[in-house]
Protein backbone atom coordinates (compact mmCIF):
# COMPACT_ATOMS: atom_id res chain seq x y z
CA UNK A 1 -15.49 104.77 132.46
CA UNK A 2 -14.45 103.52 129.12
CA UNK A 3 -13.93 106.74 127.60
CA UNK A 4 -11.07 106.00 125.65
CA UNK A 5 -12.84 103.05 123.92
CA UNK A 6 -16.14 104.89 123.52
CA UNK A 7 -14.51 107.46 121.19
CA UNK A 8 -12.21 104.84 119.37
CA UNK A 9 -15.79 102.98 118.47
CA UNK A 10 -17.52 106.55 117.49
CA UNK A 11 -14.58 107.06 114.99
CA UNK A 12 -14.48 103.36 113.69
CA UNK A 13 -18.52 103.64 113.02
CA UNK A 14 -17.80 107.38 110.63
CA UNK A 15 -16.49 104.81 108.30
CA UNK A 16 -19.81 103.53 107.15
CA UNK A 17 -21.34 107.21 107.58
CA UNK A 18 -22.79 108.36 104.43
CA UNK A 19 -22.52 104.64 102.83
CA UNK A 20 -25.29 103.98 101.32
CA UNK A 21 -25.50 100.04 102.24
CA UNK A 22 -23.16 97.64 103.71
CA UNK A 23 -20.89 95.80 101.68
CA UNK A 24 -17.50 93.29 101.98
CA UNK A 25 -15.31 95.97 102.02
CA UNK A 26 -16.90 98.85 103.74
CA UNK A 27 -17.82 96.22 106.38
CA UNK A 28 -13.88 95.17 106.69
CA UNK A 29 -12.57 98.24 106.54
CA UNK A 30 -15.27 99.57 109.96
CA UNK A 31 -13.94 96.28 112.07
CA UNK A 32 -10.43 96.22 111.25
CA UNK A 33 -10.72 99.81 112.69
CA UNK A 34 -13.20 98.30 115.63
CA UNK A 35 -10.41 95.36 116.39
CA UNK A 36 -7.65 98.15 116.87
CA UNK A 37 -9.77 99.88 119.33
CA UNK A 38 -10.54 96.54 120.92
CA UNK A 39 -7.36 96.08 121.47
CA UNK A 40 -6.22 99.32 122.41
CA UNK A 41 -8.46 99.02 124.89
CA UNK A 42 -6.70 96.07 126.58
CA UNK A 43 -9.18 93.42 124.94
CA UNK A 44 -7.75 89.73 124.49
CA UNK A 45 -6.37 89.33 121.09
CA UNK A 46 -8.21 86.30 120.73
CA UNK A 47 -11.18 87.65 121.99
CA UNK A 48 -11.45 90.98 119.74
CA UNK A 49 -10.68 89.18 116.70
CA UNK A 50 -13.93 86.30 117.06
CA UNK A 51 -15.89 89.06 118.12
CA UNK A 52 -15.27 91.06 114.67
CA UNK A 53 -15.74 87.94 112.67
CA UNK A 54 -18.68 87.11 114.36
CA UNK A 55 -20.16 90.34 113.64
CA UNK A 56 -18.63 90.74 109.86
CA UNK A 57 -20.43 87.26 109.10
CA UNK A 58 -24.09 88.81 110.58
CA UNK A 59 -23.80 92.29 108.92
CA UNK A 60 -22.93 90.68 105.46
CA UNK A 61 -25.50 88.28 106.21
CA UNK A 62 -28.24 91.37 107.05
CA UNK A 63 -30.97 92.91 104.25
CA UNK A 64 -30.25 96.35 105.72
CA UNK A 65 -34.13 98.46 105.99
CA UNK A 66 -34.28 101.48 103.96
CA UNK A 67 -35.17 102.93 107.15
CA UNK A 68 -31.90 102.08 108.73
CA UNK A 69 -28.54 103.56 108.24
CA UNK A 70 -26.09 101.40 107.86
CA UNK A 71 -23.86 102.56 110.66
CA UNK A 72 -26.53 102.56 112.73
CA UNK A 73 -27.22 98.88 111.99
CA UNK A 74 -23.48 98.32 112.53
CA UNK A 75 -23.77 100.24 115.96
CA UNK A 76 -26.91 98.29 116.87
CA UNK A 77 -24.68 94.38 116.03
CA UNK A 78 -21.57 95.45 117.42
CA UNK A 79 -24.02 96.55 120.82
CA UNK A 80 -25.64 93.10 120.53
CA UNK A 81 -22.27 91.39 120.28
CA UNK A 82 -20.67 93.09 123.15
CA UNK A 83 -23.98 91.84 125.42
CA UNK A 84 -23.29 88.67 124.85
CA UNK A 85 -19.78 88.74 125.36
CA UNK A 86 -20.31 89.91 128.46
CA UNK A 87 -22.38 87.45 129.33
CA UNK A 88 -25.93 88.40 127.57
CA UNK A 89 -27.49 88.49 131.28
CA UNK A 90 -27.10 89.16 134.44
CA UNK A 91 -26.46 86.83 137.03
CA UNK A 92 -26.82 86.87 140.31
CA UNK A 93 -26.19 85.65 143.89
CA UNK A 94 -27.17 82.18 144.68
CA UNK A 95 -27.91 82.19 148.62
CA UNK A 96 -29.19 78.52 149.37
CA UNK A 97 -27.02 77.57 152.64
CA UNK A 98 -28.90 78.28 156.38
CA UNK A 99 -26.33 80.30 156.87
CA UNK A 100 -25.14 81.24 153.07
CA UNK A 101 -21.52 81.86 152.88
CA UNK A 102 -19.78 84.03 150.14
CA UNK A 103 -15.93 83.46 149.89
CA UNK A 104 -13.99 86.43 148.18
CA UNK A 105 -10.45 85.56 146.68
CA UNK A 106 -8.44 88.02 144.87
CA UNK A 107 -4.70 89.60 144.57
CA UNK A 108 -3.50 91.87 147.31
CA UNK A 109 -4.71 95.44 146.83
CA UNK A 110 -8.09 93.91 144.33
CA UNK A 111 -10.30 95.73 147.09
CA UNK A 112 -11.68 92.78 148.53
CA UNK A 113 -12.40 94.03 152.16
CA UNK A 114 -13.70 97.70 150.87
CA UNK A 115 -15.93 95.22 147.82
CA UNK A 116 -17.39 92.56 151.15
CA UNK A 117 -18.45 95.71 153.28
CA UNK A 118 -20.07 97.19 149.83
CA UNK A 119 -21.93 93.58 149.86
CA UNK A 120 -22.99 93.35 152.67
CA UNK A 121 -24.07 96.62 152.93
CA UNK A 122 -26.22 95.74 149.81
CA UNK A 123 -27.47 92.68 150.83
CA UNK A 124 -28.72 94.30 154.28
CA UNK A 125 -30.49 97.22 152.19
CA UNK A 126 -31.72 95.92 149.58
CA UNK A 127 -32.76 92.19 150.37
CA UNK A 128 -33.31 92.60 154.04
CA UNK A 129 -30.20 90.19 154.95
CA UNK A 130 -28.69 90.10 158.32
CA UNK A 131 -24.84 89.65 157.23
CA UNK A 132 -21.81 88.55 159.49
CA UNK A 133 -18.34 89.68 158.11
CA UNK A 134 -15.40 87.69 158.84
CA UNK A 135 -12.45 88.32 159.12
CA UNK A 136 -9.99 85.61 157.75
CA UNK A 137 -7.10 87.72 156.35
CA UNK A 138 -4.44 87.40 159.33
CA UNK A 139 -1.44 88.54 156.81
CA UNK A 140 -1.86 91.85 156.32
CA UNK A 141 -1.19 94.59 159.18
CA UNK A 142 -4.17 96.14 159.74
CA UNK A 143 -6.49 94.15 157.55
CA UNK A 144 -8.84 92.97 160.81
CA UNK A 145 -8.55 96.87 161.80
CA UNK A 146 -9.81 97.67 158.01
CA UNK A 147 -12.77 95.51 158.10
CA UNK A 148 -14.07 96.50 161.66
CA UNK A 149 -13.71 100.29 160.37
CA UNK A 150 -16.24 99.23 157.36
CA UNK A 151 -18.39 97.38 159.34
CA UNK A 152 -18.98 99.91 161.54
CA UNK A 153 -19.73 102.29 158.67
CA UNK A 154 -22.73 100.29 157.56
CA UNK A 155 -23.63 99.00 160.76
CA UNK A 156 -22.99 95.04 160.22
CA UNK A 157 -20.77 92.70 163.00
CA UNK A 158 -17.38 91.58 162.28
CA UNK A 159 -16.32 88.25 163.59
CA UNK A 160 -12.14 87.89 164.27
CA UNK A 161 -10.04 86.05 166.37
CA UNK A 162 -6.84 88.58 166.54
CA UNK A 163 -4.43 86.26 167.89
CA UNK A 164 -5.58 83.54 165.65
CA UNK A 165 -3.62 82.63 162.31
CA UNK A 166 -5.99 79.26 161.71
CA UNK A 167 -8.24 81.08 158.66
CA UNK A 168 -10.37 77.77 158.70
CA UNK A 169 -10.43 77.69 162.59
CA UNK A 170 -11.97 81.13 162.14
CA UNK A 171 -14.22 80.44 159.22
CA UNK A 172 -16.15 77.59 161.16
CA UNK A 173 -16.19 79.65 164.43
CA UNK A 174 -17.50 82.29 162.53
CA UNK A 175 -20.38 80.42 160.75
CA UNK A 176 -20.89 79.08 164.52
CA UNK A 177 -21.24 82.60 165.83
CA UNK A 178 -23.51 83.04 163.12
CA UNK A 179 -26.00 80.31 163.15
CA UNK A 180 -26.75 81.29 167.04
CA UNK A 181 -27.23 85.00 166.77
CA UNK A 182 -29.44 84.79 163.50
CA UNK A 183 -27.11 86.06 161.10
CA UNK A 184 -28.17 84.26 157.18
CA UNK A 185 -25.63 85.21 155.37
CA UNK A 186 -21.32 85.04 155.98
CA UNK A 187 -19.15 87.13 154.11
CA UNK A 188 -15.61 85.83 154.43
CA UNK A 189 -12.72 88.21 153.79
CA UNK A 190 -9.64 86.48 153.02
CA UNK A 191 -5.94 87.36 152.28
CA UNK A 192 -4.77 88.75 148.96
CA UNK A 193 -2.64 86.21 146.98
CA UNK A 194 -0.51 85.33 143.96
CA UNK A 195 -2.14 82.39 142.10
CA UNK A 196 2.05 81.48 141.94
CA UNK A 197 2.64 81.37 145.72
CA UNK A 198 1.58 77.52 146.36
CA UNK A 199 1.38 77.97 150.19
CA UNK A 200 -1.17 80.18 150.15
CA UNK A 201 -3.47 78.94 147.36
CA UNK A 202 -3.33 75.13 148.84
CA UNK A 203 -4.49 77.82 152.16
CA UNK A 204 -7.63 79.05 150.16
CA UNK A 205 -8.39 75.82 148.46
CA UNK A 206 -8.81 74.02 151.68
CA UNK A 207 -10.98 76.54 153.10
CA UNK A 208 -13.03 76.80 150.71
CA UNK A 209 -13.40 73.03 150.95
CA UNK A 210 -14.09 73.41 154.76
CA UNK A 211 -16.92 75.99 154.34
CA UNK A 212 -18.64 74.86 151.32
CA UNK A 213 -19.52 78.39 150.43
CA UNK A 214 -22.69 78.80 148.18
CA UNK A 215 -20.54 81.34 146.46
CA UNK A 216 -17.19 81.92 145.79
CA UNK A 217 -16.30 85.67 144.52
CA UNK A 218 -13.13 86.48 142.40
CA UNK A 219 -12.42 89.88 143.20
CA UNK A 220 -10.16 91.98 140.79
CA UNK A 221 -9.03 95.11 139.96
CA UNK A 222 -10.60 96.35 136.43
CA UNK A 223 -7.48 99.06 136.20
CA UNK A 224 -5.24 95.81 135.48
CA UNK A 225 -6.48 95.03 132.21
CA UNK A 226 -5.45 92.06 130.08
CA UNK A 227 -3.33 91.23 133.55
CA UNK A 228 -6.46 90.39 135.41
CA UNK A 229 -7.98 88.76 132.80
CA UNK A 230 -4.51 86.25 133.14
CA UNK A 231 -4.94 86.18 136.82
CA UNK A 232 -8.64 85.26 136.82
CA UNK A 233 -7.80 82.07 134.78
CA UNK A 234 -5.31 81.28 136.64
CA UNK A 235 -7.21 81.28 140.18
CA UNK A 236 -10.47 79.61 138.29
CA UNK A 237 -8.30 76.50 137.57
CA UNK A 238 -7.41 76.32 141.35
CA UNK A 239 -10.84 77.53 143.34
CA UNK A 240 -13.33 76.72 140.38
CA UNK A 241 -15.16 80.23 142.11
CA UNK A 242 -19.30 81.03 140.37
CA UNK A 243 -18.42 84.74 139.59
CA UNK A 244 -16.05 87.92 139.01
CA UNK A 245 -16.29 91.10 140.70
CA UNK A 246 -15.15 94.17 139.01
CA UNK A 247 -13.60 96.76 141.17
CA UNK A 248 -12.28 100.32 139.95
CA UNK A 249 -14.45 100.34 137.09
CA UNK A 250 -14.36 104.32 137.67
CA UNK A 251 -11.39 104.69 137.09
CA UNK A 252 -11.06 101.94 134.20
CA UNK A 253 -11.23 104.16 130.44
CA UNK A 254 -9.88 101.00 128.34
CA UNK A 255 -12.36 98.12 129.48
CA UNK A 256 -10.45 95.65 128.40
CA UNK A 257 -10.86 93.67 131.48
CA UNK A 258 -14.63 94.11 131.62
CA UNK A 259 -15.12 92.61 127.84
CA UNK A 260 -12.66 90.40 127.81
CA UNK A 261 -13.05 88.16 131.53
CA UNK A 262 -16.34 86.30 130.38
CA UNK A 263 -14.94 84.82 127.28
CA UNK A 264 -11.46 83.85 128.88
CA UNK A 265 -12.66 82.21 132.05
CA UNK A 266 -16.31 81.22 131.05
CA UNK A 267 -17.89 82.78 134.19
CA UNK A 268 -20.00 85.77 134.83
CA UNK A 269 -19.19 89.15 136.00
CA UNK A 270 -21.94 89.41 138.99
CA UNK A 271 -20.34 92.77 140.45
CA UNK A 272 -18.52 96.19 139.66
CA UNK A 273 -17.48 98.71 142.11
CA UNK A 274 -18.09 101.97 140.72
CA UNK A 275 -16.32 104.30 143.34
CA UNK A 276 -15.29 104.18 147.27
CA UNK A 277 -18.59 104.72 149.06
CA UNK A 278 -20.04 101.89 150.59
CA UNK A 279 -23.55 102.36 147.82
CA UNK A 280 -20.91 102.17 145.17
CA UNK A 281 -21.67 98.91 144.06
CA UNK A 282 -23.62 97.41 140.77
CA UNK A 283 -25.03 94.27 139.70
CA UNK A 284 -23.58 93.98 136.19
CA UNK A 285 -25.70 94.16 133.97
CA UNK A 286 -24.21 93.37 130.10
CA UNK A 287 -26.44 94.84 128.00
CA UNK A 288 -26.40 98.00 129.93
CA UNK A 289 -22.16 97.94 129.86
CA UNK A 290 -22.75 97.67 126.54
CA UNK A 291 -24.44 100.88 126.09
CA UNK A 292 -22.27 102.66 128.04
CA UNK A 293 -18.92 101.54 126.17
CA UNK A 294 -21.17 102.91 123.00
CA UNK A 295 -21.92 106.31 124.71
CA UNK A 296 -25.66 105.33 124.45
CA UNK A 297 -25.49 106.11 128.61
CA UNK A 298 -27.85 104.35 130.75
CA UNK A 299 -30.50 105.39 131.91
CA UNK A 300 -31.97 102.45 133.55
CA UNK A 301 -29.12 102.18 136.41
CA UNK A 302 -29.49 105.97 136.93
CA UNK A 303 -33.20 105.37 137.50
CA UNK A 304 -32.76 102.15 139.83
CA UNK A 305 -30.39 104.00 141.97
CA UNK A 306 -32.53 107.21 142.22
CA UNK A 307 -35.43 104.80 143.63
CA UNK A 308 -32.62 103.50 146.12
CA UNK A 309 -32.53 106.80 147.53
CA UNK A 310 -36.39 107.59 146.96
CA UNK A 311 -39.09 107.61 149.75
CA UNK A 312 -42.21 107.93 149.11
CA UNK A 313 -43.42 109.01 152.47
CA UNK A 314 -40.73 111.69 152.58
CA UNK A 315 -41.58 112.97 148.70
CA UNK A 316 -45.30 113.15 149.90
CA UNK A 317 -44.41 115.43 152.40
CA UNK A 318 -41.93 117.65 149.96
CA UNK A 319 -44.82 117.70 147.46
CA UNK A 320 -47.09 119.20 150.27
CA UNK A 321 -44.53 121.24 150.94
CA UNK A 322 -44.06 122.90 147.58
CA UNK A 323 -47.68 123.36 146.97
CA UNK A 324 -47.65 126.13 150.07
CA UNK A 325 -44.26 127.19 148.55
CA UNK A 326 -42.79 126.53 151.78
CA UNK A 327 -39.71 124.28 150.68
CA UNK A 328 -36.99 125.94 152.51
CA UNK A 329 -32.74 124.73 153.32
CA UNK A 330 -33.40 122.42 155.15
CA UNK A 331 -35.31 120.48 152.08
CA UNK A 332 -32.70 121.69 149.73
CA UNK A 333 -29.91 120.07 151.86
CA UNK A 334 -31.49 116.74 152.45
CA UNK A 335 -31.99 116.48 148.29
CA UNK A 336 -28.30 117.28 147.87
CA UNK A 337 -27.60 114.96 150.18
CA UNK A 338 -29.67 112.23 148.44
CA UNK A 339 -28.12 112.60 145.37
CA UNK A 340 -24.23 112.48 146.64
CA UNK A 341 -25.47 108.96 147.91
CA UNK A 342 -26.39 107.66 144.68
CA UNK A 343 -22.70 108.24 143.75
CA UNK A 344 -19.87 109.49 141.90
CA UNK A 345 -21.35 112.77 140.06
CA UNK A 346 -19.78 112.15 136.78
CA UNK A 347 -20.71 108.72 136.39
CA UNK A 348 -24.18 109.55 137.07
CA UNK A 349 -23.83 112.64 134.66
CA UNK A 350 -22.50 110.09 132.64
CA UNK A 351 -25.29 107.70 132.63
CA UNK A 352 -27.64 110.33 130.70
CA UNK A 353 -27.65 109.89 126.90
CA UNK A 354 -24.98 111.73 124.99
CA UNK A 355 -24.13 113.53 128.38
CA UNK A 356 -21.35 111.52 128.97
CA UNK A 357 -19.40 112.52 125.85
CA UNK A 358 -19.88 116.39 126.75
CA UNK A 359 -18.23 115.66 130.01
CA UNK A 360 -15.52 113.46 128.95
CA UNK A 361 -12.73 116.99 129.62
CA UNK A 362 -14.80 118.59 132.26
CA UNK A 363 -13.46 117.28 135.83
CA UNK A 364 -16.11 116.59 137.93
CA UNK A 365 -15.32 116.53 141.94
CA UNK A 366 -16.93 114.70 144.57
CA UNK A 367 -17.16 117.75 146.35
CA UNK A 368 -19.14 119.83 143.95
CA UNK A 369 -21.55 120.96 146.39
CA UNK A 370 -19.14 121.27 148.82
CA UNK A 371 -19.52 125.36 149.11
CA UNK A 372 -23.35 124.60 148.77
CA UNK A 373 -23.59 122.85 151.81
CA UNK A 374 -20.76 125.10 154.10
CA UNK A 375 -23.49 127.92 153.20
CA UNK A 376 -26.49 126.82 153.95
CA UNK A 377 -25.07 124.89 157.09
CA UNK A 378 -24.10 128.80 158.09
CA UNK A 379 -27.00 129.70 158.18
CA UNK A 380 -29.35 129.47 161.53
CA UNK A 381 -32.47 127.33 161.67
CA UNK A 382 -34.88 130.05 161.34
CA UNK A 383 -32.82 131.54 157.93
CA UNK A 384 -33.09 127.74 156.52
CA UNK A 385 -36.55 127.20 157.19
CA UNK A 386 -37.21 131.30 155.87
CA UNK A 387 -35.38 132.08 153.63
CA UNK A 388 -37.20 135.03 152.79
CA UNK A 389 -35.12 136.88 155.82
CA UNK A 390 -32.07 136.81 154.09
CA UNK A 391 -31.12 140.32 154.21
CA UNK A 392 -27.95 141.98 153.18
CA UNK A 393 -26.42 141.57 156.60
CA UNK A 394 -27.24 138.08 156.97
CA UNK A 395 -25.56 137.48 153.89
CA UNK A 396 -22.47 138.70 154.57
CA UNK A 397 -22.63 136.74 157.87
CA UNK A 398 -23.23 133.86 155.87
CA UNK A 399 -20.27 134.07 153.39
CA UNK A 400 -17.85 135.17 156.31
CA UNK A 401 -18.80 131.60 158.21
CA UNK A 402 -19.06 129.47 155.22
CA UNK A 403 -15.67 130.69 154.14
CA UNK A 404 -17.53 131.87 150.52
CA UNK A 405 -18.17 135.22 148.90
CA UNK A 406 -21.26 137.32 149.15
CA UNK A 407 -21.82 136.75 145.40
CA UNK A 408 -21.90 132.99 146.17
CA UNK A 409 -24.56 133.33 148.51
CA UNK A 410 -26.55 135.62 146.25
CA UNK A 411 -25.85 132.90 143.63
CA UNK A 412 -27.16 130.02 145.81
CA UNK A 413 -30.46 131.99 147.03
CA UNK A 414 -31.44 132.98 143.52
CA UNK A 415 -30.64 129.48 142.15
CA UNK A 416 -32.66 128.04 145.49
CA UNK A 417 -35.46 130.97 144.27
CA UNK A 418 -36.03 129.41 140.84
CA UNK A 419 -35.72 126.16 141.90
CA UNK A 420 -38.68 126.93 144.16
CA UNK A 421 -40.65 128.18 141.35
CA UNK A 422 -39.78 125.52 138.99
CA UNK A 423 -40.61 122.76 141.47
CA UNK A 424 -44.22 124.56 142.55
CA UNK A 425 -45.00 124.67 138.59
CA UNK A 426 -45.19 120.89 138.51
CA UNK A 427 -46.90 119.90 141.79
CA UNK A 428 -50.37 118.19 141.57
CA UNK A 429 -51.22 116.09 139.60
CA UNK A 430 -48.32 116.57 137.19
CA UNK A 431 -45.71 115.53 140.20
CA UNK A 432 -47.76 112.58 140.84
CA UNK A 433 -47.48 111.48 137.10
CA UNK A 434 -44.00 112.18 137.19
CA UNK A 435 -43.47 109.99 140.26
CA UNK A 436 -45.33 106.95 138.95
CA UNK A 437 -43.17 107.21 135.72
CA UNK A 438 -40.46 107.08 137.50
CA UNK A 439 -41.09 103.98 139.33
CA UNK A 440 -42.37 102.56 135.86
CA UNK A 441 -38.94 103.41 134.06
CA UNK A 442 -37.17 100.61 135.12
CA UNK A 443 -39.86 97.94 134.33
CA UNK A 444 -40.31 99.79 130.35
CA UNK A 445 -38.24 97.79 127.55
CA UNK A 446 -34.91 99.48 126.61
């Protein structure tokens, strides 16, 4: 994400490199370049134009350390700026209400239904909620059908009255439904709408009056730019919602949407989607964004959502396991498979420091371990769990079923081989350390 920004800013910041201090018109000269990149990036005129002022008027007004280049002090303000632009913190979900009801709104096509099944899912995992998802979009063909499909991925009950076209009639039933089968928390999943079409915002405005929702999500798609930055004022003034959820910020390389939404609208981003899994899904966090959009990574998100996926009981066991250097397939397998949950490869490649511009040109697929898994799913339960068997014939049995080469699977086993080695080298103690640092990570100042 934000690629195309990321470089712009690298290239504006070469201006000061080599300077020996910061003065009026090196200063200039670095944000006039930072403002075109700003808005190149899709950034509100209005917006990118304070926000180099603001940060002219604190670098002039700066005694620069010795110790301190001055582009570096000019990354470190222009980071600091774009925090609080952002919003300086995060905020999050405010679930008061016995049960608490979240109302999304959005355009058609925002990925509302695909962003409340990614929230609930969330909610369920990682606060221990029991969510009901509603169904209250009776436009669309297929919309009910859609939200069943995603409930059923994650395991969370839909509530929908088919024949019904009375969204409030629903709403209430729903909340109903939900206060006498325990559920604490609604999601409500409405119908995509122009902020022009009267009908169907005067629809939205009186349900949200109905329900009283303790929040009330805008949901828009990032890809849209300076558009959904327009369209997100334009619903505030009508549903007055408490936050704005980001969706396609994978795909988004401008970010002009992302920097530019807080300002405009003068509520936070509490959400971005990050891909199309249902674990794709990120409190936003500004001072992290920031980082990113400056190529600095971020390592703190890749850390949080590696603990998602960690279990202690389960890395006990592997660490036991790799002591009697008996880690086998089957082991191998269920790590791959932990790490394709945490999400899209390239935006957790991306997250590493200065990893993210050596990547920008390489294309990255979801299905990267694709072959990986076709071969050792050919093989049978006594090759995965000894590997040592693995003779020539075996191999070629392998590569014929997993529709691979031979080579592959002599690539794979002597990959597997020094991973085995590697991972025995740092069991003990050291392993232990290494898990208790990462648990610390995300507690350590940035």
């Amino acid at each position: 994400m934000f690629e195309n920004l990321s470089e712009r800013l690298e290239r504006s910041f070469k201006i000061l490199k080599g300077e020996g201090k910061i003065t009026e018109i090196n200063v200039a000269e670095t944000l006039k370049d930072v403002r075109r990149a700003l808005l190149d990036a899709d950034v509100n005129y209005k917006v990118a134009k304070t926000f180099t002022d603001k940060v002219k008027q604190k670098a002039l007004g700066m005694n620069v350390l010795t110790a301190v280049k001055p582009g570096q002090m000019m990354v470190k303000l222009v980071h600091d700026e774009l925090a609080e632009l952002m919003g300086g913190e995060s905020v999050g979900l405010k679930l008061e209400g016995r049960p608490a009801i979240i109302l999304m709104s959005g355009l058609q096509g925002s990925g509302k239904t695909t962003f409340s099944g990614k929230l609930a899912n969330m909610l369920k995992k990682k606060q221990h909620k029991n969510p009901l998802l509603v169904a209250c979009d009776v436009y669309r063909p297929a919309a009910i059908e859609q939200l069943k499909v995603v409930g059923g991925q994650i395991e969370i009950p839909v509530y929908s009255e088919p024949e019904s076209k009375n969204v409030i009639g629903i709403a209430q039933n729903a909340i109903k439904e939900a206060k006498a089968k325990g559920n604490d928390v609604v999601i409500i999943d409405t119908a995509g709408r122009l902020a022009v079409d009267e009908e169907m915002m005067n629809e939205i405005e009186a349900l949200k009056n109905a329900v009283n929702p303790d929040e009330t999500l805008f949901v828009v798609d990032s890809m849209t730019g300076q558009d959904a930055v327009n369209t997100a004022k334009e619903f505030n003034d009508r549903l007055d919602f408490d936050g704005v959820v980001l969706t396609k910020l994978d795909g988004d390389t401008r970010g002009g949407a992302a920097i530019s939404i807080r300002t405009v609208v003068t509520k936070p981003i509490k959400f971005v989607g990050t891909g199309e899994k249902m674990e794709a899904i990120d409190v936003f966090h500004p001072s992290r964004m920031a980082d990113r959009i400056l190529g600095m990574g971020d390592i703190v998100s890749l850390v949080e959502r590696a603990q998602e996926q960690f279990d202690e009981e389960e890395a006990k066991r592997l660490q036991k396991k790799i002591q009697k250097n008996k880690f086998d397939f089957n082991d191998f397998l269920g790590q791959i498979q932990q790490i394709k949950k945490m999400g899209n490869i390239k935006d957790l490649a991306s997250m590493i420091p200065g990893v993210g511009k050596a990547i920008k040109d390489v294309d990255i697929d979801d299905n990267a371990f694709k072959g990986i898994e076709a071969i050792i799913l050919s093989m049978t339960p006594k090759e995965r769990t000894n590997p040592e068997i693995l003779n020539t014939s075996r191999r070629q049995r392998i590569a014929k079923g997993s529709g691979t080469t031979v080579q592959d699977v002599n690539r794979l086993i002597k990959q597997f081989d020094q991973t085995r080695k590697m991972m025995k080298m740092v069991t003990g103690s050291r392993m232990s350390q290494m898990m208790g640092a990462m648990k610390g990570l995300r507690n350590m100042p940035k």
